[in-house]
Protein backbone atom coordinates (compact mmCIF):
# COMPACT_ATOMS: atom_id res chain seq x y z
CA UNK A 1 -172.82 -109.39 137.53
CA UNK A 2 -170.87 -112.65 138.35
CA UNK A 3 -174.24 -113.99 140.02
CA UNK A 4 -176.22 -113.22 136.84
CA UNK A 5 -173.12 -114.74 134.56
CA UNK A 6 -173.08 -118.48 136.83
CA UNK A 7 -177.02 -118.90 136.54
CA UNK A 8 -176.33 -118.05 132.52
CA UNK A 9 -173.06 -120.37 132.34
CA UNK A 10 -174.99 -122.88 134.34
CA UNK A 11 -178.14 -123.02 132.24
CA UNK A 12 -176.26 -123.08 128.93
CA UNK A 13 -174.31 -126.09 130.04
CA UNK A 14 -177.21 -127.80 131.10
CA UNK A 15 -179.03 -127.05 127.98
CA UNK A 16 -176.43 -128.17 125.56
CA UNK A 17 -176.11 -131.49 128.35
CA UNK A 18 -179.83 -131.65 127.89
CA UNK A 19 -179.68 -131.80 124.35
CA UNK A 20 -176.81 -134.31 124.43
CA UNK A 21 -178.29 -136.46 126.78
CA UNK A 22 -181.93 -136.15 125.09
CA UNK A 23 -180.19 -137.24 121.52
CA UNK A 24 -178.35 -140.29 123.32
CA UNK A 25 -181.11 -141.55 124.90
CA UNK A 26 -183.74 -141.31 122.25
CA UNK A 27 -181.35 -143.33 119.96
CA UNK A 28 -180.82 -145.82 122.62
CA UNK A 29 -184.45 -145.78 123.49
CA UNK A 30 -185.45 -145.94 119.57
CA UNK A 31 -182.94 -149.22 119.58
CA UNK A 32 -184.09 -151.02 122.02
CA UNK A 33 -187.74 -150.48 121.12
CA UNK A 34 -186.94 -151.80 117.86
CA UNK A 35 -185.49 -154.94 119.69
CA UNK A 36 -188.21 -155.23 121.41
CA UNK A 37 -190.61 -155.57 119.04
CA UNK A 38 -188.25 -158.06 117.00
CA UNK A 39 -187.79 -160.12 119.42
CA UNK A 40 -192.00 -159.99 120.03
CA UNK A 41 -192.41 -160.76 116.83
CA UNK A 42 -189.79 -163.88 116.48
CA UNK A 43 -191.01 -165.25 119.64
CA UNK A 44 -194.55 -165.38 117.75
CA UNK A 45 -193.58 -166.57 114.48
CA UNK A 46 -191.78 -169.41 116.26
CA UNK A 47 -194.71 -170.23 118.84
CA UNK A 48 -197.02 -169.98 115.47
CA UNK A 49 -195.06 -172.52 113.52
CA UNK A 50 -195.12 -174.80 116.29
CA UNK A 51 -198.95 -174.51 116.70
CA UNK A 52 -199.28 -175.22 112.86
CA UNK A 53 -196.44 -177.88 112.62
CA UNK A 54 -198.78 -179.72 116.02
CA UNK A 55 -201.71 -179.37 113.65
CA UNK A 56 -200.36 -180.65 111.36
CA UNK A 57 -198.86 -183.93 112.41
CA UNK A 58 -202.33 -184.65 114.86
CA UNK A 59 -205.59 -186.25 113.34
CA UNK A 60 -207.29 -185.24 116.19
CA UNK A 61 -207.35 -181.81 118.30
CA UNK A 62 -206.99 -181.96 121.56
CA UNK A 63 -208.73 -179.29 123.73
CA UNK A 64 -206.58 -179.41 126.31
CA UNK A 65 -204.13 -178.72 124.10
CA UNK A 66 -205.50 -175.63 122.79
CA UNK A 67 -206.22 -174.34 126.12
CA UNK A 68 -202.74 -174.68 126.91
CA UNK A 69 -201.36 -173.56 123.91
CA UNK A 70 -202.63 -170.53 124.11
CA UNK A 71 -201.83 -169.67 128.17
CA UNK A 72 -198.38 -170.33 126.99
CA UNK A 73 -197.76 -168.76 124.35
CA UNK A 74 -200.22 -165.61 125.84
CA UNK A 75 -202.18 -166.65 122.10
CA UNK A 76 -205.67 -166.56 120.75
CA UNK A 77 -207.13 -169.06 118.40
CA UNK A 78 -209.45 -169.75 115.99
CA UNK A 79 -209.57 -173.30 114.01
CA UNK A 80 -211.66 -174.42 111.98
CA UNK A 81 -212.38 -178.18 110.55
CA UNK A 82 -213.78 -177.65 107.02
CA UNK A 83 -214.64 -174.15 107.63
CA UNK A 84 -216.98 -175.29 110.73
CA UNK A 85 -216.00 -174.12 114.14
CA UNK A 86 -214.46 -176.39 116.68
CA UNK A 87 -217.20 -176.82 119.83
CA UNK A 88 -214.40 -175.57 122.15
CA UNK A 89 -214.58 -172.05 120.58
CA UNK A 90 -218.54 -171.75 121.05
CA UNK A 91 -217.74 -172.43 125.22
CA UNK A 92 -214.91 -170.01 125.69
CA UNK A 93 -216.57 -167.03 127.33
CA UNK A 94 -213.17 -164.86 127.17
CA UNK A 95 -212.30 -165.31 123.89
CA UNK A 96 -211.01 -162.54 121.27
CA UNK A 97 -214.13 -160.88 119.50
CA UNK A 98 -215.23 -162.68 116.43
CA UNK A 99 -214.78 -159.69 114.53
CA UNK A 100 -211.44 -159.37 114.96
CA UNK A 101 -210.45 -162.85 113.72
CA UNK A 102 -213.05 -162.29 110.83
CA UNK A 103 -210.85 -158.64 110.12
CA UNK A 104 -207.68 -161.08 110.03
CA UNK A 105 -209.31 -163.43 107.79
CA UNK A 106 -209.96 -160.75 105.28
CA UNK A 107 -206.14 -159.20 105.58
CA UNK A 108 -205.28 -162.89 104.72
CA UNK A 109 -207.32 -162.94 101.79
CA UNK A 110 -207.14 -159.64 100.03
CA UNK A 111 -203.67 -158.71 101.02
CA UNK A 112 -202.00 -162.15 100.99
CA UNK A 113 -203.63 -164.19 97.96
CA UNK A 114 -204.46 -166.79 101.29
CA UNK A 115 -208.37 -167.58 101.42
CA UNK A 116 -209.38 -169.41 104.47
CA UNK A 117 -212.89 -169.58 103.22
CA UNK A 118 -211.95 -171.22 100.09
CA UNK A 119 -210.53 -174.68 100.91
CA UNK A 120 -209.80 -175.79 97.77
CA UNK A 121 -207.28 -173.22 97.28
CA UNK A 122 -204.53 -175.36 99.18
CA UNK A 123 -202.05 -177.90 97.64
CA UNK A 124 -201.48 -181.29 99.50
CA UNK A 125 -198.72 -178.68 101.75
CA UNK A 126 -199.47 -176.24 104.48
CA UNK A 127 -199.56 -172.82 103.52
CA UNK A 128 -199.10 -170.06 106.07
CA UNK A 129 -198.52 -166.50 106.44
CA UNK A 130 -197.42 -163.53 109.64
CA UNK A 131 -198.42 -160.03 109.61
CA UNK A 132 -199.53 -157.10 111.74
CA UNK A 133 -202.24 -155.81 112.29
CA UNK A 134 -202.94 -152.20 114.12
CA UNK A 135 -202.99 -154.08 117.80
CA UNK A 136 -202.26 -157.90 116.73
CA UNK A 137 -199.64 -160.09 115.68
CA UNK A 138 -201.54 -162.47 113.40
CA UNK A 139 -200.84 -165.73 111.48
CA UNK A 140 -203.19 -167.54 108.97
CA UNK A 141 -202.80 -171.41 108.00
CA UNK A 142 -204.15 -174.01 105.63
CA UNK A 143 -203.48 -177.59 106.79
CA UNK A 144 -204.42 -179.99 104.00
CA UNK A 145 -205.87 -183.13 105.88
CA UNK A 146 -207.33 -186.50 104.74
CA UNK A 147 -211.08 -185.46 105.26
CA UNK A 148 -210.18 -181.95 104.09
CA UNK A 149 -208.59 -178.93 105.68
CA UNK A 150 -208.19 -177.12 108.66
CA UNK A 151 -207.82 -173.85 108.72
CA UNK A 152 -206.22 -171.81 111.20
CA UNK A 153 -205.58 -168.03 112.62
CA UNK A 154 -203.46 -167.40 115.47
CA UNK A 155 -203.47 -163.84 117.18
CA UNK A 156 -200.85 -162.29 119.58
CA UNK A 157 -202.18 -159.30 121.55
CA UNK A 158 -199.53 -156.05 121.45
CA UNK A 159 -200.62 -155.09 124.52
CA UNK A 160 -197.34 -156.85 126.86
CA UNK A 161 -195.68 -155.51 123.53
CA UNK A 162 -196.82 -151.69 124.59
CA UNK A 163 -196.59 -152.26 128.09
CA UNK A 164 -192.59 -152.87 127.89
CA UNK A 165 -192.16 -150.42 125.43
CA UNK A 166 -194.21 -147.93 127.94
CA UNK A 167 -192.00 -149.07 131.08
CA UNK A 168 -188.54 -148.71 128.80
CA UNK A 169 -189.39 -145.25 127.74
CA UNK A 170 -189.99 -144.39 131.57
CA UNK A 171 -187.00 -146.33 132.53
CA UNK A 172 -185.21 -144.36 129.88
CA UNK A 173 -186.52 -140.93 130.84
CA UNK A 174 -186.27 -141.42 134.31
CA UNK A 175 -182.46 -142.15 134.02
CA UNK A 176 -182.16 -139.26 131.29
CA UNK A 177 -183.49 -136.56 133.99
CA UNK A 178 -181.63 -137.58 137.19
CA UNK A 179 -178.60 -137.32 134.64
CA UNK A 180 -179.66 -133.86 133.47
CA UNK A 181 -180.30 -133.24 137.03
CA UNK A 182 -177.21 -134.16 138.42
CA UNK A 183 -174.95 -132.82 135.73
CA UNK A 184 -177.02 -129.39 136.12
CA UNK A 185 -176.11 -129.26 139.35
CA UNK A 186 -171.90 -130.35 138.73
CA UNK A 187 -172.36 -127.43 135.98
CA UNK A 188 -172.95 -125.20 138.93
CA UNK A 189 -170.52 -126.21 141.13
CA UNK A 190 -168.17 -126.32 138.10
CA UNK A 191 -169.36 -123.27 136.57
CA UNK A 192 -168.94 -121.67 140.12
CA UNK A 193 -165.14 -122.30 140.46
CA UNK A 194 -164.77 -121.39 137.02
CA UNK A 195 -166.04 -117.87 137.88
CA UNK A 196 -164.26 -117.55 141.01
CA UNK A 197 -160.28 -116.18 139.62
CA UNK A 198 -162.82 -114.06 137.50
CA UNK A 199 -164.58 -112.30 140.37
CA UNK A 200 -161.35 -112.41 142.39
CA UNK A 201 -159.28 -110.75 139.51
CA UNK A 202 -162.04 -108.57 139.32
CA UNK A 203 -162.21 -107.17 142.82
CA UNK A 204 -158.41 -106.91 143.02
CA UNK A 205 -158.46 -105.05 139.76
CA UNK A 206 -161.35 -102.38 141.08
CA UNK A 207 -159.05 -101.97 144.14
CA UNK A 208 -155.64 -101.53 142.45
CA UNK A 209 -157.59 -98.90 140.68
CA UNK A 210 -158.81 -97.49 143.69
CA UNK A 211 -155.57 -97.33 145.37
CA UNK A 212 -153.61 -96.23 142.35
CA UNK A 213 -156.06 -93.44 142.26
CA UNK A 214 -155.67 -92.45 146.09
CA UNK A 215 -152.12 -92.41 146.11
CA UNK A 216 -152.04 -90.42 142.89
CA UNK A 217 -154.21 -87.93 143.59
CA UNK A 218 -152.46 -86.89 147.08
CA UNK A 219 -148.47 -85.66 144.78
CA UNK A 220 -151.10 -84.17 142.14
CA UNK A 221 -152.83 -82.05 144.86
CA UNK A 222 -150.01 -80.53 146.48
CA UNK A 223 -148.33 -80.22 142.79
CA UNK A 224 -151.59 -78.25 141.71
CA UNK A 225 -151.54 -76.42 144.94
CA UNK A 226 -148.06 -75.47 144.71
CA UNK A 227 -148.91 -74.15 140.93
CA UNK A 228 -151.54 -71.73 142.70
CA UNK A 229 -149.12 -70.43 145.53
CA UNK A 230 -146.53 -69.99 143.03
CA UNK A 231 -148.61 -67.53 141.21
CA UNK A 232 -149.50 -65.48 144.36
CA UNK A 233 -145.77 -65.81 145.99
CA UNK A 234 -143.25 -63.69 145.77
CA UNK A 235 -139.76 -64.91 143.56
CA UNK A 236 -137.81 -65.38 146.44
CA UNK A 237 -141.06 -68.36 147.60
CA UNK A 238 -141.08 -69.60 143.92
CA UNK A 239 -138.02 -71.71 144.64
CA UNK A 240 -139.54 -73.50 147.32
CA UNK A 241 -142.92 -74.26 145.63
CA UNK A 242 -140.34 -75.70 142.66
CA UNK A 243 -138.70 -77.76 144.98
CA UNK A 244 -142.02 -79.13 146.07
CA UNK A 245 -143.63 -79.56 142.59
CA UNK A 246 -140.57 -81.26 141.52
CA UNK A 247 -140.29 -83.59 144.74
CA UNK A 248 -143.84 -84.14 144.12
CA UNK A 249 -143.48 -84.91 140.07
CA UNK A 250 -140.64 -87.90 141.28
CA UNK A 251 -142.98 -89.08 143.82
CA UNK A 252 -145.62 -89.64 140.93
CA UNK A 253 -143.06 -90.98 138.68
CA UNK A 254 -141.32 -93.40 141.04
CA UNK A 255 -145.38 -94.62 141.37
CA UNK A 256 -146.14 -95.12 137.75
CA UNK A 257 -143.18 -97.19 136.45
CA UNK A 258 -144.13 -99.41 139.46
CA UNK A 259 -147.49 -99.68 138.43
CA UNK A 260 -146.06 -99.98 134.73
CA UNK A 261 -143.83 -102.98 136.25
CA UNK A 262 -146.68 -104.52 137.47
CA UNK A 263 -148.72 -104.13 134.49
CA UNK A 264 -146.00 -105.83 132.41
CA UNK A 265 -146.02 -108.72 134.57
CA UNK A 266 -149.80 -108.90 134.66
CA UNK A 267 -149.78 -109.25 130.99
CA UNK A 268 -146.49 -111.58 130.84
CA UNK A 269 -144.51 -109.30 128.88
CA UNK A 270 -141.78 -108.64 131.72
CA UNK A 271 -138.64 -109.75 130.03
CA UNK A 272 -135.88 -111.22 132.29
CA UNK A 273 -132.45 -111.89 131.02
CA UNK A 274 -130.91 -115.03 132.96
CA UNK A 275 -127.18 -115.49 133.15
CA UNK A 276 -124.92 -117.36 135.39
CA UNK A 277 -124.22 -114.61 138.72
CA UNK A 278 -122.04 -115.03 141.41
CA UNK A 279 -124.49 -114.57 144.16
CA UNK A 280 -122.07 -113.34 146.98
CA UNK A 281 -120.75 -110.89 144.28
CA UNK A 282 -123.94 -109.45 143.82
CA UNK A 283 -124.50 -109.36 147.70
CA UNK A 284 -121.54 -107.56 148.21
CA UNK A 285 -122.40 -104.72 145.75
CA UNK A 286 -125.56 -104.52 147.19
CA UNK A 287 -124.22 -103.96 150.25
CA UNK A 288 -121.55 -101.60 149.58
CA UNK A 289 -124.23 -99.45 148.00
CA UNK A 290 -126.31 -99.05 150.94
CA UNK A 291 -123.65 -99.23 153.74
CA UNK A 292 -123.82 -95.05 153.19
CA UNK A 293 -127.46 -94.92 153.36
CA UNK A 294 -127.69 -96.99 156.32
CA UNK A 295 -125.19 -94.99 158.18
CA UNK A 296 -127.06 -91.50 157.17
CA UNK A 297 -130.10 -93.27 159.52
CA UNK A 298 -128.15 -94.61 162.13
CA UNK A 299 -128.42 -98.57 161.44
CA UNK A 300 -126.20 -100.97 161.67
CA UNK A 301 -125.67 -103.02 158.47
CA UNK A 302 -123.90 -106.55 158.51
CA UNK A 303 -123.69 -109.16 155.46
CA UNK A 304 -123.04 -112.98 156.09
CA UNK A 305 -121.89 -114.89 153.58
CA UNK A 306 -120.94 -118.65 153.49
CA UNK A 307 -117.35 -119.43 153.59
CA UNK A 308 -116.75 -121.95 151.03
CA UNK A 309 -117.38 -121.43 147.20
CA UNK A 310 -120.67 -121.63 145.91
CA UNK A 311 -122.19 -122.32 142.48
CA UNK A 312 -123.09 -119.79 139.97
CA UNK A 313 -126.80 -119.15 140.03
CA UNK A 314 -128.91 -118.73 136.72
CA UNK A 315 -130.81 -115.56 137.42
CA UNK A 316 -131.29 -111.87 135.72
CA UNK A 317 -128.58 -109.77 138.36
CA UNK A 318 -130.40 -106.75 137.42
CA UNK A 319 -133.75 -107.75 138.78
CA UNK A 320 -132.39 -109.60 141.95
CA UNK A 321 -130.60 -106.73 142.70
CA UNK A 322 -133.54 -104.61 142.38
CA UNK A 323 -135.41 -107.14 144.68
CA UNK A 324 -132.72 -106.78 147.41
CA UNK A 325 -132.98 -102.99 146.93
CA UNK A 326 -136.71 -103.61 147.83
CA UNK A 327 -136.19 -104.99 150.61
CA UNK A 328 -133.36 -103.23 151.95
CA UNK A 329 -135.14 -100.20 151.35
CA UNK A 330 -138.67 -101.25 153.48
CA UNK A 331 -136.11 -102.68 156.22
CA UNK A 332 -134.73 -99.05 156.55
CA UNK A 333 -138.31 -97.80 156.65
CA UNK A 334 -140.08 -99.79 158.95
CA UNK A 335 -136.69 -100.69 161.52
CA UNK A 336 -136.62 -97.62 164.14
CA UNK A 337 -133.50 -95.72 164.30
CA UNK A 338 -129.76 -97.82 165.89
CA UNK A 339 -131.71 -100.99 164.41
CA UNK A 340 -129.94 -104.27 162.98
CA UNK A 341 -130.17 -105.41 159.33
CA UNK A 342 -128.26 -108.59 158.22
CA UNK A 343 -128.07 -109.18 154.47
CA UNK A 344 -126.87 -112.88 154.41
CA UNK A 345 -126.38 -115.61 151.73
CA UNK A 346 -126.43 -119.58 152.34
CA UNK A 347 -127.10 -123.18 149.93
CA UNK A 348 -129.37 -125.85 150.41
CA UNK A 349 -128.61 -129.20 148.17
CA UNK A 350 -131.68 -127.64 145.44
CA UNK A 351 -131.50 -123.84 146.31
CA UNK A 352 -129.80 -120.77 146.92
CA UNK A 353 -131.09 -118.80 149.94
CA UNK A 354 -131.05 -115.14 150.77
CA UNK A 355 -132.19 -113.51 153.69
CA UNK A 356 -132.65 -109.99 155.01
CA UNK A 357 -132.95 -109.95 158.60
CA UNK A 358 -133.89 -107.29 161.04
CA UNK A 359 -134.63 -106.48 164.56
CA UNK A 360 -137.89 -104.46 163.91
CA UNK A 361 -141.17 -104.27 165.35
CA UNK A 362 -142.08 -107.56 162.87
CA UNK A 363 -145.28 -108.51 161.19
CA UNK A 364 -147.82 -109.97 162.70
CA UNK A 365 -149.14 -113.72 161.38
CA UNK A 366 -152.58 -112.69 160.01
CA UNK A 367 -150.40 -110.34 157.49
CA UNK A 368 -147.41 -112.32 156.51
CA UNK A 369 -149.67 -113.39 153.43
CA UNK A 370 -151.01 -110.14 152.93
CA UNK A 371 -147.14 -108.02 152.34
CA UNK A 372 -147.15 -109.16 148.89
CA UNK A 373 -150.39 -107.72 148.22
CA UNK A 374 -150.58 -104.49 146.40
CA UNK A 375 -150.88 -101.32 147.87
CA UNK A 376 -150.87 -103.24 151.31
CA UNK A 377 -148.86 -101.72 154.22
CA UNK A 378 -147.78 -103.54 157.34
CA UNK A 379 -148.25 -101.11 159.48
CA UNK A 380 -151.04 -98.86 158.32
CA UNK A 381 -150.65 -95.96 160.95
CA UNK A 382 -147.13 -94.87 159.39
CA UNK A 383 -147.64 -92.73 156.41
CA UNK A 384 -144.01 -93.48 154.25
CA UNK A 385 -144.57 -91.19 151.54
CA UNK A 386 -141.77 -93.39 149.39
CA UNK A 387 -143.35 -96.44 149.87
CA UNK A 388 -146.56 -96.90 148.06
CA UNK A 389 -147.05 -100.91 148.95
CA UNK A 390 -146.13 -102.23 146.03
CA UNK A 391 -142.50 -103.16 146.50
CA UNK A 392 -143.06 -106.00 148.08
CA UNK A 393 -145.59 -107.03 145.16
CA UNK A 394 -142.95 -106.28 142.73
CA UNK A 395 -140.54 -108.40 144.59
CA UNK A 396 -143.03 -111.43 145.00
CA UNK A 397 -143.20 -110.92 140.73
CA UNK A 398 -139.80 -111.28 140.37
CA UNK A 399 -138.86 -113.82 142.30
CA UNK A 400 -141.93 -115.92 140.71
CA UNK A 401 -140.38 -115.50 137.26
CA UNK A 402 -136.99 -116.85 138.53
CA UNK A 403 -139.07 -119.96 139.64
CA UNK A 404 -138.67 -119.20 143.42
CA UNK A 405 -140.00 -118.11 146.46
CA UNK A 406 -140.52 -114.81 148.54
CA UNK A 407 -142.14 -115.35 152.14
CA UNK A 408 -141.32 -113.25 155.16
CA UNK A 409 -140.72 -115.17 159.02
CA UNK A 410 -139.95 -114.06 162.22
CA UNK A 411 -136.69 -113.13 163.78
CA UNK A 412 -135.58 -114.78 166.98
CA UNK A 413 -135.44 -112.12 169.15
CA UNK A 414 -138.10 -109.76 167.25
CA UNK A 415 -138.42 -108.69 163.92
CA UNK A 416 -138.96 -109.95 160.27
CA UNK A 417 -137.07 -111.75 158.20
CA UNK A 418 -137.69 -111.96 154.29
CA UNK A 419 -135.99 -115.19 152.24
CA UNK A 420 -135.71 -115.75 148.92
CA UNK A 421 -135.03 -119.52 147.42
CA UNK A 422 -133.77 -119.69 143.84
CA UNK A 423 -133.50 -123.10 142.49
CA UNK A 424 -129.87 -124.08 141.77
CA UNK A 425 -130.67 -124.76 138.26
């Protein structure tokens, strides 16, 4: 599914790039085609009008001049004295076809009211024209001169024109697909860590569900089988299967509202309700409530706090109490009986740190990131049926919408120690 998603994310961004890039760079192309050709074109009208103005100023034409007019100015041609052809244009062997300056001379004529053929149609000034023909740049003159006139058309091949044009377009489409190319393949990389937190919210989500389903479906057996003893027991058995069902009923309880708790913090809707606590306050209520419980299984129970008076601490007491509850109650799980728990308080210049100590078997490295996980147990061989794995995850929520930190090191000597840093304000 997320496989089939990148390739369409991927080829959607590329196509709209495509499309982008494809619009930019015909515009840009379309410009500087259109400069191109201008500049072609001004280049020839000036090279023209210095051809004529030559003309105009010599009596005689030079044939080494016209030889060398036209290899630099990449030109063709043909003059005529009186409408007779100069002797230079009968020897060149590589000149223009005749037809093509006879096609130019008729453009001039019908098109332009300019009539090589008829020399009488000049004044005592030069008359001269541009235009363009389908592959030619062409100008036409009349040079009045004392013996008569001298006509002239001057023809610019488009070819060079073409050929730039041809090597800009490639230059332009060769730069527009390596830039499709290489943005196609940042859209998959992007694309690909886009879809990452997706798939990874996705798998996490398909085995909450999967856990929350196995650990619901173990209370709602035995409460179902319990229903079908009760049925086929005797009144004096009923009580017991009651006792079960309703043990069993808590247990599935006690599992949805953390699931619930979750869910609300999922969707951001956990409300907390800061206010200024006394920290070692709260410590010592926490501890008086489970000094009992720790002597019903045989543990020994200390509290450290620091001796000089410490700041009040912005923080929702409720929900810090039922963090320390958390982990007071996995430290009674998990420590074996006569164990050590400490329950201690201390300040750092930015934060408040608490700490719940014991002398347990510990957690090993690989899993010290993996505790806050849901549904994940540190030691998967015990089977705490009041511990579902998601205290811990609860705790880790908590503590993240106080702007702190949960993270659980190990206790000289042996065992685990979970701290929790609460900025100071």
């Amino acid at each position: 599914m997320f496989h089939r998603l990148h390739i369409q994310m991927t080829f959607f961004s590329a196509l709209i790039i495509g499309i982008v890039i494809f619009i930019m760079t015909t515009a840009c192309n379309f410009i500087a085609e259109n400069s191109t050709r201008q500049n072609a074109w001004n280049a020839f009208q000036n090279n023209a009008i210095s051809c004529i103005s030559h003309l105009e100023t010599q009596s005689i034409i030079s044939s080494d001049w016209i030889l060398q007019a036209e290899k630099n100015y990449d030109i063709s041609m043909d003059i005529r004295d009186n409408g007779n052809s100069l002797y230079l244009k009968k020897l060149q062997t590589d000149s223009l076809d005749e037809t093509i300056f006879r096609k130019a001379e008729e453009i001039s004529a019908a098109s332009y009211a300019l009539d090589l053929s008829n020399p009488g149609a000049v004044s005592k000034l030069t008359k001269r024209i541009f235009f363009q023909m389908k592959d030619f740049y062409v100008s036409t003159a009349l040079i009045p001169k004392s013996h008569g006139t001298v006509s002239m058309i001057i023809l610019y091949s488009l070819d060079s024109v073409k050929h730039r044009i041809l090597l800009q377009r490639l230059a332009f489409s060769g730069a527009a697909f390596l830039a499709i190319l290489a943005l196609s393949i940042c859209s998959w990389f992007f694309t690909g860590r886009m879809i990452t937190p997706l798939e990874k919210s996705r798998q996490e989500q398909t085995e909450f569900i999967a856990a929350a389903s196995h650990e619901l479906r173990s209370p709602l057996a035995v409460i179902l089988s319990g229903i079908s003893a009760m049925k086929k027991a005797d009144p004096k058995e009923q009580e017991h299967f009651l006792s079960v069902i309703e043990k069993e009923g808590t247990r599935m309880s006690l599992l949805i509202n953390d699931m619930l708790s979750l869910s609300n913090a999922d969707n951001h809707s956990w409300k907390m309700h800061p206010v200024f606590c006394e920290l070692d306050t709260l410590l010592l209520d926490t501890y008086e409530k489970y000094e009992p419980l720790m002597q019903d299984h045989h543990m020994k129970f200390f509290i450290e706090l620091p001796e000089e008076e410490i700041p009040s601490c912005p923080c929702d007491p409720e929900r810090i109490s039922q963090v320390l509850g958390i982990l007071l109650d996995n430290a009674i799980s998990y420590v074996p009986e006569n164990g050590k728990i400490i329950l201690s308080l201390s300040q750092t210049e930015t934060h408040f740190l608490i700490r719940v100590k014991d002398n347990g078997p510990g957690i090993p490295d690989f899993a010290k990131t993996s505790v806050f996980r849901r549904f994940y147990r540190a030691d998967s061989a015990r089977n705490n049926r009041q511990h579902f794995g998601l205290g811990l995850c609860i705790a880790y929520e908590i503590i993240s919408l106080h702007k702190g930190t949960i993270s659980v090191l190990d206790t000289p000597g042996g065992g685990s120690t979970f701290q929790i840093s609460l900025p100071l304000a």
